[in-house]
PDB file of N, CA and C in Angstrom:
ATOM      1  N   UNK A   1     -13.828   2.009   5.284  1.00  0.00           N
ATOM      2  CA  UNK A   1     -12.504   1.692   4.843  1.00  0.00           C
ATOM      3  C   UNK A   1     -11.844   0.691   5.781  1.00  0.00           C
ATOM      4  N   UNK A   2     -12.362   0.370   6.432  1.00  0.00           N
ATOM      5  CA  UNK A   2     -12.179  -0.789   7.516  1.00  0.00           C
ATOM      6  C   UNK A   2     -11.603  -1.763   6.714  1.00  0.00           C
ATOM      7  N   UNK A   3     -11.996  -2.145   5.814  1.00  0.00           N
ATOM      8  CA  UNK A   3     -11.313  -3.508   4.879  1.00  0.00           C
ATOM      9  C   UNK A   3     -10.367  -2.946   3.931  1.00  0.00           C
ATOM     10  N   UNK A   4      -9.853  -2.168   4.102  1.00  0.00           N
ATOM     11  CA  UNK A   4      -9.033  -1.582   2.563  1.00  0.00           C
ATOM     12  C   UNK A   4      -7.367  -2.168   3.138  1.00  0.00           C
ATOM     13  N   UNK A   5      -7.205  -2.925   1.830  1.00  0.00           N
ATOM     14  CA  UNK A   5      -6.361  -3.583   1.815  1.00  0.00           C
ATOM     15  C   UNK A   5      -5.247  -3.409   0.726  1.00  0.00           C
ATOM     16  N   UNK A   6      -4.365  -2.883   0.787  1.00  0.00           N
ATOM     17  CA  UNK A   6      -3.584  -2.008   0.132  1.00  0.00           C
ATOM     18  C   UNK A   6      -1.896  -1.945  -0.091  1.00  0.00           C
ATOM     19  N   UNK A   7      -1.130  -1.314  -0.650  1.00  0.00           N
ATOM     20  CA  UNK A   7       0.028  -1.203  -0.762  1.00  0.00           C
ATOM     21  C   UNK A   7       0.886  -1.533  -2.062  1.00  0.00           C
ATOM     22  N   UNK A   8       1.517  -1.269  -2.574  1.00  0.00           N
ATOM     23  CA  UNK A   8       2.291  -1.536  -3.817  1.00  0.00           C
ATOM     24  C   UNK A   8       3.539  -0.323  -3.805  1.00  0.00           C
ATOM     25  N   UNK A   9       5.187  -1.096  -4.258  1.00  0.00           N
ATOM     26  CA  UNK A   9       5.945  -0.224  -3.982  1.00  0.00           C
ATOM     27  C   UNK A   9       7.400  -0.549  -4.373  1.00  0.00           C
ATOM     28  N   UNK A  10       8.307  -0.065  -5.158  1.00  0.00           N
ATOM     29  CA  UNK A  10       9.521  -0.570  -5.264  1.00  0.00           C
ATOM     30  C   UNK A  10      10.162   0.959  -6.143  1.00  0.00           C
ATOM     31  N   UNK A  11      11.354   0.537  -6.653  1.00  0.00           N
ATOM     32  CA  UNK A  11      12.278   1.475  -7.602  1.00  0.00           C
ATOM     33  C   UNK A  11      12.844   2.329  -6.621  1.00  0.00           C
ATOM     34  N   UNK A  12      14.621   1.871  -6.257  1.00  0.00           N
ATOM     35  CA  UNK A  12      15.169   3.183  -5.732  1.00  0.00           C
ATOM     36  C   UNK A  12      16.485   2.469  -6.424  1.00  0.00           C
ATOM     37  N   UNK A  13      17.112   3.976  -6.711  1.00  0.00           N
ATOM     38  CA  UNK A  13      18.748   3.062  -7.524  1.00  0.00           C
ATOM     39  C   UNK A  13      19.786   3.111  -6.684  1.00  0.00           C
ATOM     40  N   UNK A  14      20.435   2.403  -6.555  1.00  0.00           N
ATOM     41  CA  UNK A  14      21.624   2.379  -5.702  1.00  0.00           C
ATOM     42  C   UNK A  14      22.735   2.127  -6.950  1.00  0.00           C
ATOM     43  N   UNK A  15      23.948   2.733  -6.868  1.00  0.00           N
ATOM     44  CA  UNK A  15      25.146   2.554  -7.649  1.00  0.00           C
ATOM     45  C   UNK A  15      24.976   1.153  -9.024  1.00  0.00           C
ATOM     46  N   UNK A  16      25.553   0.237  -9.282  1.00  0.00           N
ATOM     47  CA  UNK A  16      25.144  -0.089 -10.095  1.00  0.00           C
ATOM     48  C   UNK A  16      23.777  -1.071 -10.420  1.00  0.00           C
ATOM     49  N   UNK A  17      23.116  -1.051  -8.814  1.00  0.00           N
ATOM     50  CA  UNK A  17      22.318  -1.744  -8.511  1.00  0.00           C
ATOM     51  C   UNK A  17      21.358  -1.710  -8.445  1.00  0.00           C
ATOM     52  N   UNK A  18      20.286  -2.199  -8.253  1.00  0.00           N
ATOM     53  CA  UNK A  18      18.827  -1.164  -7.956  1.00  0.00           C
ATOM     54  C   UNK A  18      18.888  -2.484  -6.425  1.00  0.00           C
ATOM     55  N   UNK A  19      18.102  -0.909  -5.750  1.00  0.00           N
ATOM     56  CA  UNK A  19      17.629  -1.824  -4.227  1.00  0.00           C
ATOM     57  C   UNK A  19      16.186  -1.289  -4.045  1.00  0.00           C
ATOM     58  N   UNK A  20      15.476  -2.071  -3.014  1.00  0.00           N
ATOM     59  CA  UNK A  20      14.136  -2.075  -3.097  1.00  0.00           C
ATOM     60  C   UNK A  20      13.706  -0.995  -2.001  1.00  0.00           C
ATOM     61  N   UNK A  21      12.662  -0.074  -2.329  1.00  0.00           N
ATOM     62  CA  UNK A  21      11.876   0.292  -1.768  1.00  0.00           C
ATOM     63  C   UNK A  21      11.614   0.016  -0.294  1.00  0.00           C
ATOM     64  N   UNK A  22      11.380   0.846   0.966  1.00  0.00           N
ATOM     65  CA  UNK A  22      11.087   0.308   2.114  1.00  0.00           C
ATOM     66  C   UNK A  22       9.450  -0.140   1.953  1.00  0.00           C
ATOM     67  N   UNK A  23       9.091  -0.154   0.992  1.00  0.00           N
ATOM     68  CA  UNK A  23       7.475   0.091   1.529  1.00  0.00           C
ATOM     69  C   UNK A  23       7.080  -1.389  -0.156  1.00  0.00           C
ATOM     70  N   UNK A  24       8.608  -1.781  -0.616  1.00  0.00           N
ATOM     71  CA  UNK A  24       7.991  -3.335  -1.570  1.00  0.00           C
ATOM     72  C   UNK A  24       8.299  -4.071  -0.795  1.00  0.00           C
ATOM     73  N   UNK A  25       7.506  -5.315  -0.817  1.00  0.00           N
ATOM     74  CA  UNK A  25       7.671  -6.468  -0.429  1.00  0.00           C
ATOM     75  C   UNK A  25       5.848  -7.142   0.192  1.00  0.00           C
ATOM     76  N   UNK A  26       5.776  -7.646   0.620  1.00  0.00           N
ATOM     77  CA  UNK A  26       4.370  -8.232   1.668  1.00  0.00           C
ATOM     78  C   UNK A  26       4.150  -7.794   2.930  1.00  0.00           C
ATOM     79  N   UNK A  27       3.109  -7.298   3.355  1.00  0.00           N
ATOM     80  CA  UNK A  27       2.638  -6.997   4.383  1.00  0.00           C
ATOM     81  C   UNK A  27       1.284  -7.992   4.902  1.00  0.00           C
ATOM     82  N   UNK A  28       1.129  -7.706   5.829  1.00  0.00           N
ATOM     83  CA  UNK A  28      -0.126  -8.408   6.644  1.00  0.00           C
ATOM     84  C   UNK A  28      -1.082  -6.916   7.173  1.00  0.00           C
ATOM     85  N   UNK A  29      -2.654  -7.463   6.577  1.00  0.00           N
ATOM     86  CA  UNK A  29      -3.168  -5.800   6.587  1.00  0.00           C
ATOM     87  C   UNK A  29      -4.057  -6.077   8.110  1.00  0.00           C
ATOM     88  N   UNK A  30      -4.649  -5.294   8.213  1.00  0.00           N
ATOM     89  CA  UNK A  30      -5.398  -4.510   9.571  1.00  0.00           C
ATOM     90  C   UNK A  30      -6.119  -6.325   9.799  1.00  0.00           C
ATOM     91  N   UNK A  31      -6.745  -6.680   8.768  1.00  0.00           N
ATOM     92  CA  UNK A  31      -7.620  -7.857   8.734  1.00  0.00           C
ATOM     93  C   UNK A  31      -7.191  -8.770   8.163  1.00  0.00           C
ATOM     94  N   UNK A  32      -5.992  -8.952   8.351  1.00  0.00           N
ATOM     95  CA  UNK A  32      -5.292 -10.433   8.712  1.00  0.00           C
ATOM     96  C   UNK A  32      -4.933 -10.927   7.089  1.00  0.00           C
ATOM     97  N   UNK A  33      -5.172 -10.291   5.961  1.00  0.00           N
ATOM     98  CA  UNK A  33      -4.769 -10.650   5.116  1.00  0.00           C
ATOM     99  C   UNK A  33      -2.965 -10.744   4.258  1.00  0.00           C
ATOM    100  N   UNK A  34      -2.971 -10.759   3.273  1.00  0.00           N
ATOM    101  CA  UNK A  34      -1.619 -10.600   2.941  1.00  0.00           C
ATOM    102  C   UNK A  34      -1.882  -9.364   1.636  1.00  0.00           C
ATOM    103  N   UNK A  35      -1.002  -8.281   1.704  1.00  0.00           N
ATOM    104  CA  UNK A  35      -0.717  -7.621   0.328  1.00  0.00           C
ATOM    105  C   UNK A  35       0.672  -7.865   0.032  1.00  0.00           C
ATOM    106  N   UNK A  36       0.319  -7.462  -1.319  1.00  0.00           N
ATOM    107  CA  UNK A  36       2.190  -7.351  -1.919  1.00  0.00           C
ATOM    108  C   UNK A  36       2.314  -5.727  -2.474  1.00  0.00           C
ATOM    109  N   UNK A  37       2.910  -5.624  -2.148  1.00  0.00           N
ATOM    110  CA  UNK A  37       3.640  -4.406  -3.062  1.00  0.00           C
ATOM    111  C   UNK A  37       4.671  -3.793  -3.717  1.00  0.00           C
ATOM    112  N   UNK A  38       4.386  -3.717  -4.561  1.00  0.00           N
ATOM    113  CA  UNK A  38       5.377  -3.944  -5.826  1.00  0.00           C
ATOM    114  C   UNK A  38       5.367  -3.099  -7.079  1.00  0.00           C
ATOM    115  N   UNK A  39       6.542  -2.563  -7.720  1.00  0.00           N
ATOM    116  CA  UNK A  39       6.642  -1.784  -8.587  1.00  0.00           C
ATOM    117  C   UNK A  39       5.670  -2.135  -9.707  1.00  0.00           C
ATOM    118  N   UNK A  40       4.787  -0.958 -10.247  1.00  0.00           N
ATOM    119  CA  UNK A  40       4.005  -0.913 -11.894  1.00  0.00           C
ATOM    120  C   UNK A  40       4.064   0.535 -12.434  1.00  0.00           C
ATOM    121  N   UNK A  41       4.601   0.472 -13.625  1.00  0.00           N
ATOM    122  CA  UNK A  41       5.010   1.754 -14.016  1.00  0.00           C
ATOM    123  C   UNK A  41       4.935   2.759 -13.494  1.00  0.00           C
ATOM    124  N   UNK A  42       5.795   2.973 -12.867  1.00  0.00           N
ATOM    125  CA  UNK A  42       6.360   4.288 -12.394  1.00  0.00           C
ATOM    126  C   UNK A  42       5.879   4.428 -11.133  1.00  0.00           C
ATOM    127  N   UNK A  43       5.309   3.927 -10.274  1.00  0.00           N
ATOM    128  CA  UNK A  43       4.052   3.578  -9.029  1.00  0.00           C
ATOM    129  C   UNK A  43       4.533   2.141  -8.217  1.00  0.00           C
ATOM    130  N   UNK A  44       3.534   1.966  -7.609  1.00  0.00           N
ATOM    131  CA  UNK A  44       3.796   0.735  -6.563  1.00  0.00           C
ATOM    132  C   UNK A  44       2.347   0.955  -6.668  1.00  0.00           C
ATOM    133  N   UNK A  45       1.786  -0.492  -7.246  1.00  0.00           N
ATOM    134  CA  UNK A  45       0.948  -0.943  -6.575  1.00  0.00           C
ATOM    135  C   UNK A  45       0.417  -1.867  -5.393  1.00  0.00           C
ATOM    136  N   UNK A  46      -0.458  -2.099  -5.019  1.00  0.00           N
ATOM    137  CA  UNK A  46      -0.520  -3.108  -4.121  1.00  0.00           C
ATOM    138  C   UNK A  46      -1.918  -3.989  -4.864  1.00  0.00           C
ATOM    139  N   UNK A  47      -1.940  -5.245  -4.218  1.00  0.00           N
ATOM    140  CA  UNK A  47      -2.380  -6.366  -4.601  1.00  0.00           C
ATOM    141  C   UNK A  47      -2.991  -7.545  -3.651  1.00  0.00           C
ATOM    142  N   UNK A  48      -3.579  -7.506  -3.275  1.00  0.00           N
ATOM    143  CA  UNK A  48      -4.406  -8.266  -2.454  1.00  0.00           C
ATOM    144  C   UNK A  48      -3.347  -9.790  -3.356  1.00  0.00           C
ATOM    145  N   UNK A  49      -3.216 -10.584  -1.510  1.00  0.00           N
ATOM    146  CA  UNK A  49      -2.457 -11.720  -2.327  1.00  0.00           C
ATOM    147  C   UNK A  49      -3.818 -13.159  -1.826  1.00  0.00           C
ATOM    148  N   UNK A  50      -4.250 -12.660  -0.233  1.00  0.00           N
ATOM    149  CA  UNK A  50      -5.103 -13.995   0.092  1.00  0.00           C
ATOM    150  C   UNK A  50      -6.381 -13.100   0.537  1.00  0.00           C
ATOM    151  N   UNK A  51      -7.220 -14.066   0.722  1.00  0.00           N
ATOM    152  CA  UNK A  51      -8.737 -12.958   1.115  1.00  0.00           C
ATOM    153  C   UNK A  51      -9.774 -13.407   0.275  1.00  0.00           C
ATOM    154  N   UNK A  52     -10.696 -13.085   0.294  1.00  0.00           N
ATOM    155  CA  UNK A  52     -11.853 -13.208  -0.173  1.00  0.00           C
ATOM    156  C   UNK A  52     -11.303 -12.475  -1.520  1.00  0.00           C
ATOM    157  N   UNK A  53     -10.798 -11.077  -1.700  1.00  0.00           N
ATOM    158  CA  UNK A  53     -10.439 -10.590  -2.969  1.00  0.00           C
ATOM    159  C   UNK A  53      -9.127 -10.485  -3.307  1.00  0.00           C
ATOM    160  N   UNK A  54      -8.574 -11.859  -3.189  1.00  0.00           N
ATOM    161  CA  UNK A  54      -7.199 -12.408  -3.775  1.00  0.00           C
ATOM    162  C   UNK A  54      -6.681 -11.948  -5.007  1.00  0.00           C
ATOM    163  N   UNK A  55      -5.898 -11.168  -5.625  1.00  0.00           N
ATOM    164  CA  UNK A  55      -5.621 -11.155  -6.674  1.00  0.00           C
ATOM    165  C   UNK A  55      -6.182  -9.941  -7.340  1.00  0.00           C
ATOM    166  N   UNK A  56      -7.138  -8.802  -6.414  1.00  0.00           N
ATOM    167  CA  UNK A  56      -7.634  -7.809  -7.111  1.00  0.00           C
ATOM    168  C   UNK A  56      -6.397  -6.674  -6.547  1.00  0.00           C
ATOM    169  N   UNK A  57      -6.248  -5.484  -7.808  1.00  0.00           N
ATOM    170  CA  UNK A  57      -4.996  -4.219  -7.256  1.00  0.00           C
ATOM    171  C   UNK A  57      -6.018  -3.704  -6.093  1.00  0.00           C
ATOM    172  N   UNK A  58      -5.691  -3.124  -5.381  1.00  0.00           N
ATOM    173  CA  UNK A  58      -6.274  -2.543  -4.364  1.00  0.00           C
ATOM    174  C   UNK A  58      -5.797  -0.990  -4.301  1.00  0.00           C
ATOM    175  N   UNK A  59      -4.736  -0.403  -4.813  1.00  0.00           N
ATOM    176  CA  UNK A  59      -4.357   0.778  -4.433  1.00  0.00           C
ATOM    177  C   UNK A  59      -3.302   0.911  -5.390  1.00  0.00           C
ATOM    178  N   UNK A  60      -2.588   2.432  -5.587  1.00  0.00           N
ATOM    179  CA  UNK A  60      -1.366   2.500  -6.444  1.00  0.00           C
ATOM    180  C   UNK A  60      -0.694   3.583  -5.834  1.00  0.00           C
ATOM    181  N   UNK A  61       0.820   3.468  -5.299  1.00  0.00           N
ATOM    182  CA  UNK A  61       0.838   4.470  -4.218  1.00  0.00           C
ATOM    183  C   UNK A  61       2.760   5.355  -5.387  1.00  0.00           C
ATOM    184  N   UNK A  62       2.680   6.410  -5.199  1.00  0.00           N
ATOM    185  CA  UNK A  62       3.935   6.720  -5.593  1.00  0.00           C
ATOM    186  C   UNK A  62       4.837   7.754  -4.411  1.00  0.00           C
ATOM    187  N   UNK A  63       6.378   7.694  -4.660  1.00  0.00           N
ATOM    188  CA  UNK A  63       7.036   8.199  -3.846  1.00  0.00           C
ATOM    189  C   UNK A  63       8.373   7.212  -3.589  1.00  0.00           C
ATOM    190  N   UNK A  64       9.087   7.641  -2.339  1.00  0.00           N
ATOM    191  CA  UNK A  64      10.313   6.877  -2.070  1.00  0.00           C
ATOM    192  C   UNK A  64      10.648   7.457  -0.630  1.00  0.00           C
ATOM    193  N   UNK A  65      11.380   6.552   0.211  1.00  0.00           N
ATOM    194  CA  UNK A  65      11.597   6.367   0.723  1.00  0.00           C
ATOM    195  C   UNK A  65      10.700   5.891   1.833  1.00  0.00           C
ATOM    196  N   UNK A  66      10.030   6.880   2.866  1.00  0.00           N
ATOM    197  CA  UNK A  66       8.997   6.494   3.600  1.00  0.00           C
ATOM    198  C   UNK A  66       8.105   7.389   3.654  1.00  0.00           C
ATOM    199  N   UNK A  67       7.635   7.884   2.396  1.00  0.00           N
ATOM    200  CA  UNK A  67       6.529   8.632   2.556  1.00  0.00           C
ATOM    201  C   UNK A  67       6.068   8.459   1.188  1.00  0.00           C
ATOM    202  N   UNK A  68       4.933   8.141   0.846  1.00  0.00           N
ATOM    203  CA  UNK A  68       4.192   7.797  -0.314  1.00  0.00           C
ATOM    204  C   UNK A  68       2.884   8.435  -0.367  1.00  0.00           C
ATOM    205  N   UNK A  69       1.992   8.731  -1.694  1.00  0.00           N
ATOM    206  CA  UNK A  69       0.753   9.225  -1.918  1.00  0.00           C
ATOM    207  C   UNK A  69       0.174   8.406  -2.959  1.00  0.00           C
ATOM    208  N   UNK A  70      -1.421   8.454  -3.116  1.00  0.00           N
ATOM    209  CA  UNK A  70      -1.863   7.491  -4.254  1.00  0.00           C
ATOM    210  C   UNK A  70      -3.613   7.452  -3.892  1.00  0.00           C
ATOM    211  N   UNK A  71      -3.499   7.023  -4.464  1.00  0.00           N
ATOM    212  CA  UNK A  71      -5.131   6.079  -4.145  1.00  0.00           C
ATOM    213  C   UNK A  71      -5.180   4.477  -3.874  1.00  0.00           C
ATOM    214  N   UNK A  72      -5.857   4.615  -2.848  1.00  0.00           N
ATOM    215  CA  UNK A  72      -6.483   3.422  -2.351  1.00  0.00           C
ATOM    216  C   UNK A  72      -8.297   3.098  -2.454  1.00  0.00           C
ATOM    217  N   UNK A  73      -8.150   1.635  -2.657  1.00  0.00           N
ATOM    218  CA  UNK A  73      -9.348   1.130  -2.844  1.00  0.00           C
ATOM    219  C   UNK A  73      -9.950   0.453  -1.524  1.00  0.00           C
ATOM    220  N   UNK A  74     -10.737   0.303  -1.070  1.00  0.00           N
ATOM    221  CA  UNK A  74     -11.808  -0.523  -0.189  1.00  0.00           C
ATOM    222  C   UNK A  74     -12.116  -1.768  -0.943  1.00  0.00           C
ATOM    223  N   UNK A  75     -11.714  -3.251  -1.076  1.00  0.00           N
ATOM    224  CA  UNK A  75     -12.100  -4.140  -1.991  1.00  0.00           C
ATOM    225  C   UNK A  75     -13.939  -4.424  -1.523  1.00  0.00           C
ATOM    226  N   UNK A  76     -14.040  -4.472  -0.203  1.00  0.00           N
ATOM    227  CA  UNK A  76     -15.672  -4.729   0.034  1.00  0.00           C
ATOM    228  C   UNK A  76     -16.819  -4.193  -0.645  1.00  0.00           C
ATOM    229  N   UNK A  77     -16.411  -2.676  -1.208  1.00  0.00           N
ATOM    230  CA  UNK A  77     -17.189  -1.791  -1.373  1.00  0.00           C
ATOM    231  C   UNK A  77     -16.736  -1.092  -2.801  1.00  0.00           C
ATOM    232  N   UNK A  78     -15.181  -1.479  -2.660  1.00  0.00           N
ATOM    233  CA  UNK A  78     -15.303  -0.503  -4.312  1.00  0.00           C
ATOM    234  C   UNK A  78     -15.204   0.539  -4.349  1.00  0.00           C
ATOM    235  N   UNK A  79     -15.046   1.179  -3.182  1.00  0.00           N
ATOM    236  CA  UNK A  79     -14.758   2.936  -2.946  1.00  0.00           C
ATOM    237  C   UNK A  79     -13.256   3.080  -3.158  1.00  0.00           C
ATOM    238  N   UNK A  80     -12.828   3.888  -3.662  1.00  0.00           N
ATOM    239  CA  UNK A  80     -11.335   4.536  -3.732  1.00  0.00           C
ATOM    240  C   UNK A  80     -11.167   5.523  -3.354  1.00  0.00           C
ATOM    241  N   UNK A  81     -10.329   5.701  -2.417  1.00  0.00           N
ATOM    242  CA  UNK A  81      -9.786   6.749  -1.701  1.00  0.00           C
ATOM    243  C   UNK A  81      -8.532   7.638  -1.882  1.00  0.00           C
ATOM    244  N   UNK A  82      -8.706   8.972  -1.641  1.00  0.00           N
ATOM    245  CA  UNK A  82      -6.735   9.514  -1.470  1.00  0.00           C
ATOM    246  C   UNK A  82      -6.239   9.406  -0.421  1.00  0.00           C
ATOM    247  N   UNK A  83      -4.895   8.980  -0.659  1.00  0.00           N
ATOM    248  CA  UNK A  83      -4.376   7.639   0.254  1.00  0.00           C
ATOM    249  C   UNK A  83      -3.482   8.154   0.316  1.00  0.00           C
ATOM    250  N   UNK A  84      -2.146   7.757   1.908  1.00  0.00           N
ATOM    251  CA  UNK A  84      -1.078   8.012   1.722  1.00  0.00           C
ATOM    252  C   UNK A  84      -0.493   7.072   2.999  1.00  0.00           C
ATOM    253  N   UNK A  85       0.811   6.725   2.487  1.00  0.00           N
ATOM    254  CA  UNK A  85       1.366   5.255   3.646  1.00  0.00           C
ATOM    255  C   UNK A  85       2.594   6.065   3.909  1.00  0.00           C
ATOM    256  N   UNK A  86       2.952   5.344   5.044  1.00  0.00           N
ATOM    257  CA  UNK A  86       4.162   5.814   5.425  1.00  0.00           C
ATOM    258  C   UNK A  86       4.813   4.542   6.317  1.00  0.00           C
ATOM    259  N   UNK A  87       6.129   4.498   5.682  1.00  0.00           N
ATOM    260  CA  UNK A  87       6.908   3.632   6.440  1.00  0.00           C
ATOM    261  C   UNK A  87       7.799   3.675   7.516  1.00  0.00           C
ATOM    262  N   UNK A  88       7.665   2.512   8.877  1.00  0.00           N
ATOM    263  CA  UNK A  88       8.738   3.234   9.626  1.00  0.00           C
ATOM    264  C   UNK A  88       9.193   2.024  10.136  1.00  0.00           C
ATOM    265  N   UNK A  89      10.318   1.553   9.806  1.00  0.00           N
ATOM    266  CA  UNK A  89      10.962   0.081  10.056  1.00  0.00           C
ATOM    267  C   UNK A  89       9.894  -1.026   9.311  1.00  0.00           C
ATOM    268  N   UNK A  90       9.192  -2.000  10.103  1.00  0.00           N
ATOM    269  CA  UNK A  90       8.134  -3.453   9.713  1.00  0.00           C
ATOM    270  C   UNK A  90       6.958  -2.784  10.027  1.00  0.00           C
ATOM    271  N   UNK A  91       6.601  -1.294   9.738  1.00  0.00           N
ATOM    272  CA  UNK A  91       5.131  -1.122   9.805  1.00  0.00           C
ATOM    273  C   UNK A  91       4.545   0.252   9.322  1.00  0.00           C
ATOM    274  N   UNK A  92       3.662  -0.391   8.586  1.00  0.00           N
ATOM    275  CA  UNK A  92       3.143   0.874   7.120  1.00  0.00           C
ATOM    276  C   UNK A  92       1.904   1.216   8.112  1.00  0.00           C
ATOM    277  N   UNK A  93       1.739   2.772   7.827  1.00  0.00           N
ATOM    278  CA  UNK A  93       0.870   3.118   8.562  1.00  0.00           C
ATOM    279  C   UNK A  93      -0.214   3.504   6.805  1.00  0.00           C
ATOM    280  N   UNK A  94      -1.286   3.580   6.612  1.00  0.00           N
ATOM    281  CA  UNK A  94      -1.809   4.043   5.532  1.00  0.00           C
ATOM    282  C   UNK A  94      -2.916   4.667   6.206  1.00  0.00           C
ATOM    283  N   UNK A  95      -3.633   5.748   5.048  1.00  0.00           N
ATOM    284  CA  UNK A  95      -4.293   6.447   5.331  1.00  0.00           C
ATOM    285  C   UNK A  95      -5.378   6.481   4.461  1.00  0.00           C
ATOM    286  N   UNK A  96      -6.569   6.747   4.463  1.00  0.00           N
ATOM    287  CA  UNK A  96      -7.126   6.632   3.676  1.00  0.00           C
ATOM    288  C   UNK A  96      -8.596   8.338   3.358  1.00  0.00           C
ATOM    289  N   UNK A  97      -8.472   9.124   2.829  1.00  0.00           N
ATOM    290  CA  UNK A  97      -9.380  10.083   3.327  1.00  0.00           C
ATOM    291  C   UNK A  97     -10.734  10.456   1.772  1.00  0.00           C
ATOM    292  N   UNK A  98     -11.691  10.809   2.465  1.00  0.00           N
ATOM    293  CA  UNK A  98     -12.587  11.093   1.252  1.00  0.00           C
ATOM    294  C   UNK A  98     -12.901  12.993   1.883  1.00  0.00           C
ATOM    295  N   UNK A  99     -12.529  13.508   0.757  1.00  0.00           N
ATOM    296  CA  UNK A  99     -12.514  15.213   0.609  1.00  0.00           C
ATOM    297  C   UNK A  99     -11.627  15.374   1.513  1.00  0.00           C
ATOM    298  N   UNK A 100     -10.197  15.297   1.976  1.00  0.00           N
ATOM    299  CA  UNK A 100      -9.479  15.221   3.203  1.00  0.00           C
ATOM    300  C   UNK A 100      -9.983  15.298   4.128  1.00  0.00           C
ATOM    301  N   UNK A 101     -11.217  15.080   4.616  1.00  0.00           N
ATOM    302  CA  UNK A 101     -11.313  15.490   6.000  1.00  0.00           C
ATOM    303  C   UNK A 101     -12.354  14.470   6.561  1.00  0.00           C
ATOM    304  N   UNK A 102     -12.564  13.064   5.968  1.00  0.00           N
ATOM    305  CA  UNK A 102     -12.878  12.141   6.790  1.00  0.00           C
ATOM    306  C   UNK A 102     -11.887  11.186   6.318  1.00  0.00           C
ATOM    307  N   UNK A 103     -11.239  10.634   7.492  1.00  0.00           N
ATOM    308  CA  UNK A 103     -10.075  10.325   7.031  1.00  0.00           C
ATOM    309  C   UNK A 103      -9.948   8.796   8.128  1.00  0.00           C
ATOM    310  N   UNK A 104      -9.521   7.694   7.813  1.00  0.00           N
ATOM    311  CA  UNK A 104      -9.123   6.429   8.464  1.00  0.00           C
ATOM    312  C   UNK A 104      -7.903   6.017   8.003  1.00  0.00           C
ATOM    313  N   UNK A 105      -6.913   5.338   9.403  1.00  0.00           N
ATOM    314  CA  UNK A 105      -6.186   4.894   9.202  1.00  0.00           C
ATOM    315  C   UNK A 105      -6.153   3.675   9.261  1.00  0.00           C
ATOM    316  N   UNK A 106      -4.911   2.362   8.920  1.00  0.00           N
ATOM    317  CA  UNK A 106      -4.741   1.393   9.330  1.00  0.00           C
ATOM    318  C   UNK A 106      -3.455   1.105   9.432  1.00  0.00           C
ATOM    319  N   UNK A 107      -2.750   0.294  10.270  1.00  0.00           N
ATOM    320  CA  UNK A 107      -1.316   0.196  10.272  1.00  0.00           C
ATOM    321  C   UNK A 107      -1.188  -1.431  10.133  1.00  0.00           C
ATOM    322  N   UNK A 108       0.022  -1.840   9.005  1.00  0.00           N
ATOM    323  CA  UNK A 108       0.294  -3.373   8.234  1.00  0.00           C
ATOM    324  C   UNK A 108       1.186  -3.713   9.064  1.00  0.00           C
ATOM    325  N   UNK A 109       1.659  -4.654   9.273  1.00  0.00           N
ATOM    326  CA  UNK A 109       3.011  -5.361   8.968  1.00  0.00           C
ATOM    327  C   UNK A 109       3.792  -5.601   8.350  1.00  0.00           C
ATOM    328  N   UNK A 110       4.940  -5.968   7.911  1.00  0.00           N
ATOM    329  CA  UNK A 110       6.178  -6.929   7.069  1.00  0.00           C
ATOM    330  C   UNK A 110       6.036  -7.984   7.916  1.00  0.00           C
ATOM    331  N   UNK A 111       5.803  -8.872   6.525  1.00  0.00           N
ATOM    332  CA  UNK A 111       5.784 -10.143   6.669  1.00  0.00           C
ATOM    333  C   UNK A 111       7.225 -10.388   6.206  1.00  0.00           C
TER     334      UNK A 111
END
């Protein structure tokens, strides 16, 4: 899971407004790439934006505020994982585990 490149995320309502998610917008992952993450029905996905797998979803995470759950993908390999990110100011920590108990992390940026 070394390459899993991940994140997707938005929908919180504010009064007559809607405001965004701590965990939508672009990040920079473990390996230097870019994700976006961004609201898809009812979820946040994430989206590989540059990389070798530009443009493939990589993960679909749901929740609000700074704690999210979902599945994540490995784009190298194609493995999908149960996943869970957490936000804390400009840096998503994600998780990635197969049967909970082998489990890798990676921590993004805001770009």
């Amino acid at each position: 899971m070394k390459h899993i490149l991940a994140a997707a995320l938005l929908v919180a309502f504010a009064s007559p407004a809607l405001s965004a998610e701590p965990i939508e917008g672009n990040w920079k992952t473990a390996s230097g790439e870019t994700a976006a993450i961004a609201p898809c029905g009812g979820a946040f996905c994430i989206t590989l934006k540059t990389g070798a797998h530009a443009g493939k979803q990589i993960g679909k995470l749901s929740g609000t505020g700074a704690s999210y759950t979902g599945e994540i993908t490995d784009p190298k390999d194609d493995k999908t994982y149960s996943g869970s990110a957490a936000v804390s100011g400009a840096m998503l920590k994600l998780k990635g585990c197969v049967l909970k108990v082998l489990c890798k992390s990676q921590n993004w940026s805001k770009l």
